[in-house]
Protein backbone atom coordinates (compact mmCIF):
# COMPACT_ATOMS: atom_id res chain seq x y z
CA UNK A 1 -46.20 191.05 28.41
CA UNK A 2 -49.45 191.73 26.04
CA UNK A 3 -48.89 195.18 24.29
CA UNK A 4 -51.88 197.41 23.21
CA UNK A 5 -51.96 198.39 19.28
CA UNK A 6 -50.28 201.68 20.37
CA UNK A 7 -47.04 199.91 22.14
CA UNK A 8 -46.92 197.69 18.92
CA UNK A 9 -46.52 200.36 16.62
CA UNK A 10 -43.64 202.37 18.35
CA UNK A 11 -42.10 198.78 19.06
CA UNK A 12 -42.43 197.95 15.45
CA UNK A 13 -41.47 200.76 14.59
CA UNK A 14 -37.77 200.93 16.56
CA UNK A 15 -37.29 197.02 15.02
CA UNK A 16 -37.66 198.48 11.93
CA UNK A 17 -35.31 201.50 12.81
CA UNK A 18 -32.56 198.62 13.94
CA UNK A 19 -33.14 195.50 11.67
CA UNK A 20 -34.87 197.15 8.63
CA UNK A 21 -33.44 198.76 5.58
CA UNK A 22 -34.74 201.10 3.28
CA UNK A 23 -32.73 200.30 -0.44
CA UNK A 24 -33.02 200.90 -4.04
CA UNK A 25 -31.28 198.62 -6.05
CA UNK A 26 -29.74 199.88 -9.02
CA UNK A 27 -29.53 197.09 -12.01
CA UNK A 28 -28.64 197.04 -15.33
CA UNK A 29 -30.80 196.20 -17.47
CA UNK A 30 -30.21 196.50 -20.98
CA UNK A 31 -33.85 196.19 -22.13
CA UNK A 32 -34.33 199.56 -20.17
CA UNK A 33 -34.50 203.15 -22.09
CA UNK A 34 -31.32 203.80 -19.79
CA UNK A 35 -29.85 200.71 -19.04
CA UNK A 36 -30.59 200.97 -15.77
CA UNK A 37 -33.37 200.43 -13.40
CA UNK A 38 -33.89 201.68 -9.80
CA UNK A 39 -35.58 198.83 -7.83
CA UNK A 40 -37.02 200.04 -4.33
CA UNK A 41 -37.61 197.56 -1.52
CA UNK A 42 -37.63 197.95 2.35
CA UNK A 43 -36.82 194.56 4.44
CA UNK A 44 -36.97 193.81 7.97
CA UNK A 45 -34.02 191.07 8.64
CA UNK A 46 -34.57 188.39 11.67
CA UNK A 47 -33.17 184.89 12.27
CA UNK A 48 -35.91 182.67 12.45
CA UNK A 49 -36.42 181.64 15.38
CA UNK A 50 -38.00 184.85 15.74
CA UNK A 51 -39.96 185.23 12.61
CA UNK A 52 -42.69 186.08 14.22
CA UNK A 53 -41.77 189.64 14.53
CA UNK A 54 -41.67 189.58 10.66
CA UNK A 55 -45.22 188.67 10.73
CA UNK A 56 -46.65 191.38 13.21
CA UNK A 57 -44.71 193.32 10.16
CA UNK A 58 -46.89 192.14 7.64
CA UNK A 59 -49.84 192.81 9.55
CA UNK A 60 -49.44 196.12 10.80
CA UNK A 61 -48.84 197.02 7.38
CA UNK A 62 -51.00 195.05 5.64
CA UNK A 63 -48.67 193.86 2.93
CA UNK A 64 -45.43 192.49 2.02
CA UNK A 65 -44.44 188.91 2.31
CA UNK A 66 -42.08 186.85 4.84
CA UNK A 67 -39.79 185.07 3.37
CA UNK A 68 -36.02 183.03 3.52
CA UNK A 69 -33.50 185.21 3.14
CA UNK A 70 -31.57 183.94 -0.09
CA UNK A 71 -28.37 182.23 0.84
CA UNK A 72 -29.04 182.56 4.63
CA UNK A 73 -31.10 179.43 5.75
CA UNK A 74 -31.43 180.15 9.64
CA UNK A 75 -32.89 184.16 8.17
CA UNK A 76 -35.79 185.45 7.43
CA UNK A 77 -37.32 188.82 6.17
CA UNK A 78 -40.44 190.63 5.57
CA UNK A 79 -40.29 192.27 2.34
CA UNK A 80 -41.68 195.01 0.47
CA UNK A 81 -40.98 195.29 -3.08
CA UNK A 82 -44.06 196.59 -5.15
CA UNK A 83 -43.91 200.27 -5.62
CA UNK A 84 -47.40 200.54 -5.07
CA UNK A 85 -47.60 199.15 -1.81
CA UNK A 86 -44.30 201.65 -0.93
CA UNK A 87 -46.26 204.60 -1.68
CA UNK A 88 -49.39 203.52 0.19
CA UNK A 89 -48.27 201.69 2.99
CA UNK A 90 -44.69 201.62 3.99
CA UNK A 91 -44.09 205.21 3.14
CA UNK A 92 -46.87 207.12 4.98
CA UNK A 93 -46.64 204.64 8.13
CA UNK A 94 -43.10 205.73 8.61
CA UNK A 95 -43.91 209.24 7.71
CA UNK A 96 -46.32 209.21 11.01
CA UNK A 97 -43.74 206.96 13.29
CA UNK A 98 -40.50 208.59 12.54
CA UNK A 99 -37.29 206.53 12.61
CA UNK A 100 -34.47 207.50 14.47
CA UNK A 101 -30.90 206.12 12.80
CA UNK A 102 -32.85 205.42 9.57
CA UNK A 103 -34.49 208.59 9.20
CA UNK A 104 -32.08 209.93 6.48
CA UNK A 105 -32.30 206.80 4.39
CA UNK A 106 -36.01 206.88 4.20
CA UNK A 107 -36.48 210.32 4.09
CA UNK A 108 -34.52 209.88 0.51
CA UNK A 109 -36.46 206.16 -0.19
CA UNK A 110 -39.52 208.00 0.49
CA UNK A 111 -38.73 210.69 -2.14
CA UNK A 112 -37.07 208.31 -4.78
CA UNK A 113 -40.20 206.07 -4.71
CA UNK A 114 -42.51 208.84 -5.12
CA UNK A 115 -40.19 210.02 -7.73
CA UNK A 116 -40.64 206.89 -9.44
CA UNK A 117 -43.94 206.64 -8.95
CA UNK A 118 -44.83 209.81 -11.43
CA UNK A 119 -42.33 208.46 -13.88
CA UNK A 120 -39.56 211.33 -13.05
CA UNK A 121 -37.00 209.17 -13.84
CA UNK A 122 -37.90 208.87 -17.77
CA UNK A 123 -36.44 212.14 -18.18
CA UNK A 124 -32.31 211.49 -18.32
CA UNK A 125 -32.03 214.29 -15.78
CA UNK A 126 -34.65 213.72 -13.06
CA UNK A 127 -32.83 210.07 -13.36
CA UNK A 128 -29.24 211.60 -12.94
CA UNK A 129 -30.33 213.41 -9.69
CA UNK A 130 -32.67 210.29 -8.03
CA UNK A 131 -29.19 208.14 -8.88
CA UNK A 132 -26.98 210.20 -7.29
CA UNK A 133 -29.36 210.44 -4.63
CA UNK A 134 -29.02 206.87 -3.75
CA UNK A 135 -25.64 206.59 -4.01
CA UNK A 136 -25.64 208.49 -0.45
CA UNK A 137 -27.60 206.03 1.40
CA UNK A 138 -27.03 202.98 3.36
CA UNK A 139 -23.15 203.83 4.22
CA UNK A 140 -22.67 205.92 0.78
CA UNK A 141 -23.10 203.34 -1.36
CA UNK A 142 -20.70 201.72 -0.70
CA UNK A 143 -21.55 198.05 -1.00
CA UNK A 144 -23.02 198.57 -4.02
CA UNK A 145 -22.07 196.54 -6.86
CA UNK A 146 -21.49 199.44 -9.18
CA UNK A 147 -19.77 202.75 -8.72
CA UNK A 148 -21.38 205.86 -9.43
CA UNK A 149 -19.07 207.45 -11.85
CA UNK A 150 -19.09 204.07 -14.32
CA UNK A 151 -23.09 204.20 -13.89
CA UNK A 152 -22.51 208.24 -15.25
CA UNK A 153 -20.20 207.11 -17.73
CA UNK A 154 -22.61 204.26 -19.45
CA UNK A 155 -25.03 206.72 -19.24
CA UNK A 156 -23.06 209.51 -21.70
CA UNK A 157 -21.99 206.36 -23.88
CA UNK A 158 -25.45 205.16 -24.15
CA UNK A 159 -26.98 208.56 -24.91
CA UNK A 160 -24.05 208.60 -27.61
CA UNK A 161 -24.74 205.33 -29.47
CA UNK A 162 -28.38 206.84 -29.72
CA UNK A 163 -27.85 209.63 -31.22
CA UNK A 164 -25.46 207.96 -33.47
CA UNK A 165 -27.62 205.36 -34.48
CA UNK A 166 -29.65 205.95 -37.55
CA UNK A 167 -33.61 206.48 -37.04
């Protein structure tokens, strides 16, 4: 079956709704005013003997790359990771084709990232609320590595050691 551009899009756009994921990492990284750094990045997941779903993907959007999955030889994804190409691309697409079961996720990806994008998250604060934020998508948090209340803690122990710390 050929599908028009239309029929692509709404198909594209349910794979992305079942095999995608909208995340922001959360890493430590010491080098970082807080210690921490959110990392935003949407994937679509396939095995690869049907990668070429990951490329229509890359097309319709117009960025991203296809890669191996790391670990997982027989997967592949198409992956979004700069921040720019979020806000352009990935965000306003799925702002037009609304998702389904992922709606929730993105609709908080979509506002982290833009949050992010105007550098809210320098501000202790504004960084607080996107981090709590994240900690209620994709199943709570909870395969995250790190819980939310240690992340909170480091984060009152850090702003202590600075303001110990002579200038």
């Amino acid at each position: 079956m050929v599908m028009n551009q239309k029929q692509l899009i709404y198909y594209l756009t349910g794979f992305a709704d079942g095999e995608g994921c909208f995340c922001i990492a959360l890493k430590n990284q010491k080098s970082a005013r807080l210690r921490w750094v959110l990392d935003p990045i949407f994937h679509v997941t396939q095995h690869s003997k049907s990668k070429e779903i990951l490329y229509e993907f890359q097309k319709l959007l117009n960025c991203g790359i296809v890669m191996k999955k790391y670990g997982q030889n027989d997967t592949m994804q198409f992956v979004v990771q700069s921040r720019r190409e979020l806000v352009d691309k990935v965000i306003p697409f799925f702002r037009k084709y609304k998702l389904i079961t992922k709606n929730k996720d993105f609709q908080i990806f979509a506002e982290v990232v833009e949050s992010l994008d105007q550098h809210k998250h320098a501000d202790k604060n504004e960084f607080i609320k996107l981090l709590k934020k994240i900690f209620t998508m994709n199943g709570e948090g909870k395969q995250r590595r790190y819980k939310l209340e240690d992340v909170l803690k480091s984060l009152e122990s850090s702003e202590t050691i600075r303001q110990t710390q002579p200038k």
